[in-house]
Protein backbone atom coordinates (compact mmCIF):
# COMPACT_ATOMS: atom_id res chain seq x y z
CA UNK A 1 -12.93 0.16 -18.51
CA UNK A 2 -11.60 0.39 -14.70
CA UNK A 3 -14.67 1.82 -13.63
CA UNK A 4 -16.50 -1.02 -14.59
CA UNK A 5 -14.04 -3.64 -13.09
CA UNK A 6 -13.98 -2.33 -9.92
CA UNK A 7 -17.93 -1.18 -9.62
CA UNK A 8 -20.15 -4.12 -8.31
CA UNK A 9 -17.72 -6.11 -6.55
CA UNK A 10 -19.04 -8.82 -4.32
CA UNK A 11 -17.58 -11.20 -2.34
CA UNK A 12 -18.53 -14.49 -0.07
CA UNK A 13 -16.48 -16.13 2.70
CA UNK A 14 -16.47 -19.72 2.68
CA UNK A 15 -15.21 -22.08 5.83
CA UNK A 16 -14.91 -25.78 5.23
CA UNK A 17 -17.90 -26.40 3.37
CA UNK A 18 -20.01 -23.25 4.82
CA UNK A 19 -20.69 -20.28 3.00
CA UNK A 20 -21.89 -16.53 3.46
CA UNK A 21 -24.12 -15.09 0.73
CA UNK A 22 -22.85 -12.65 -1.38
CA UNK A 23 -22.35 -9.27 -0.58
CA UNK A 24 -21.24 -5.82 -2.42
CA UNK A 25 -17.47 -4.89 -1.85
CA UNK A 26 -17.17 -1.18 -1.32
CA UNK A 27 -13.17 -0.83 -1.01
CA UNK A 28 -10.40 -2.44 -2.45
CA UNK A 29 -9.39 -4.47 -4.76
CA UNK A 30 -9.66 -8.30 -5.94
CA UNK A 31 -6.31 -10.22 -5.52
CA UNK A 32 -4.10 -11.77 -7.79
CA UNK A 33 -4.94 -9.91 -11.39
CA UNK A 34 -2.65 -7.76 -13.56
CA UNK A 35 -4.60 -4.70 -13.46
CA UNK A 36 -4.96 -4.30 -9.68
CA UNK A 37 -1.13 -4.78 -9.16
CA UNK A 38 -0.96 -1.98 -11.95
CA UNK A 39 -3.91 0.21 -10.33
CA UNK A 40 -1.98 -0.35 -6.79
CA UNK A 41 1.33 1.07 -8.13
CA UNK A 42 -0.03 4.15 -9.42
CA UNK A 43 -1.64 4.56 -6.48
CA UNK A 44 1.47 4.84 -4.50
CA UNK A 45 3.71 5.83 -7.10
CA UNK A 46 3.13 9.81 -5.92
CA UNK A 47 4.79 8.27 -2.63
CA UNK A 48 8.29 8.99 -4.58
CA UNK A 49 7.68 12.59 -4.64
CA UNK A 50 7.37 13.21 -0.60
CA UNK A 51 10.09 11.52 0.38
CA UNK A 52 13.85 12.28 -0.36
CA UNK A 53 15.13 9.15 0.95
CA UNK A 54 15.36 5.76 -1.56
CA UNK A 55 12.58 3.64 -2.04
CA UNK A 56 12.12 0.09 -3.95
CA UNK A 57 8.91 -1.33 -4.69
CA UNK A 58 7.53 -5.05 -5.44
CA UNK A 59 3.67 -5.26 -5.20
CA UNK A 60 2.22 -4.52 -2.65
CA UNK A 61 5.73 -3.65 -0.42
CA UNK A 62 7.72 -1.08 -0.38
CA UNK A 63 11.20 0.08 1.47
CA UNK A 64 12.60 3.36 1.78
CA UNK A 65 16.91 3.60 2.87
CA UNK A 66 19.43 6.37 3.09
CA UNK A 67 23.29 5.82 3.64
CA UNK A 68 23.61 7.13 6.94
CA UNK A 69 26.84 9.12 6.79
CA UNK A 70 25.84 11.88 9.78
CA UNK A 71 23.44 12.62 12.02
CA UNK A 72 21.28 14.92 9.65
CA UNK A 73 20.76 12.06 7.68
CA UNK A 74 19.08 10.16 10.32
CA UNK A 75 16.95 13.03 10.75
CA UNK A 76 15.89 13.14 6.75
CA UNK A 77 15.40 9.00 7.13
CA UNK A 78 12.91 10.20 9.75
CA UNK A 79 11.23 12.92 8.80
CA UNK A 80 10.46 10.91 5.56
CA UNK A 81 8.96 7.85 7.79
CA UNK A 82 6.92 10.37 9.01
CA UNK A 83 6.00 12.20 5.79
CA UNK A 84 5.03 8.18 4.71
CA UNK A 85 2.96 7.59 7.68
CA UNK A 86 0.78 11.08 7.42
CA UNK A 87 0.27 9.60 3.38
CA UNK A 88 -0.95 6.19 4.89
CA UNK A 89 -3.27 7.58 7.08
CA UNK A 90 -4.88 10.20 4.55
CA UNK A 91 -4.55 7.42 1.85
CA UNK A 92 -6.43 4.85 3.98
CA UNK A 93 -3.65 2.66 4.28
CA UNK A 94 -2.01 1.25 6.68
CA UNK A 95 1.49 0.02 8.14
CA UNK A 96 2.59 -3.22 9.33
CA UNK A 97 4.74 -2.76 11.76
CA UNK A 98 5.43 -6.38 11.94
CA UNK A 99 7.06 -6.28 8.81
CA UNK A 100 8.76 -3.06 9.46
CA UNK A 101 12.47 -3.63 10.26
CA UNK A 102 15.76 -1.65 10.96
């Protein structure tokens, strides 16, 4: 049943009252239904077992924390940033780093 939802996806941009033919999606996933939200989750559920630190998720956003009581855990907080990053990267996702704050 997923198979079939996500295999010949197309999609056509429209501006004003101008718009593209259709063409085949190859990647991703159509916004706003049930299922991708679920898909999306398990995708980045295995996220939770690289990282020690804490991490909430809603959608399509995510935050990791740790208390920062000494130094070493400032070091854990970053070594899991970086264990995230490396999983974007090979996951073909990416960061925003404008949404990314201290």
């Amino acid at each position: 049943m997923v198979k079939e939802f996500l295999l010949g996806l197309s999609q056509a941009i429209r501006v004003n009252k101008q718009q593209t033919e259709e063409f085949r999606v190859i990647s991703g996933l159509p916004q706003g239904s049930v299922l991708c939200s679920l898909l999306f989750v398990a995708y980045v559920n295995v996220i939770l077992g690289i990282i020690g630190s804490n991490m909430r998720q809603f959608a399509d956003d995510c935050i990791i924390y740790r208390k920062i009581m000494v130094n070493s855990d400032i070091d854990m907080l970053q070594r899991d940033l970086n264990s995230l990053g490396e999983w974007a990267v090979e996951n073909g996702m990416k960061v925003n780093p404008v949404k990314t704050k201290e």
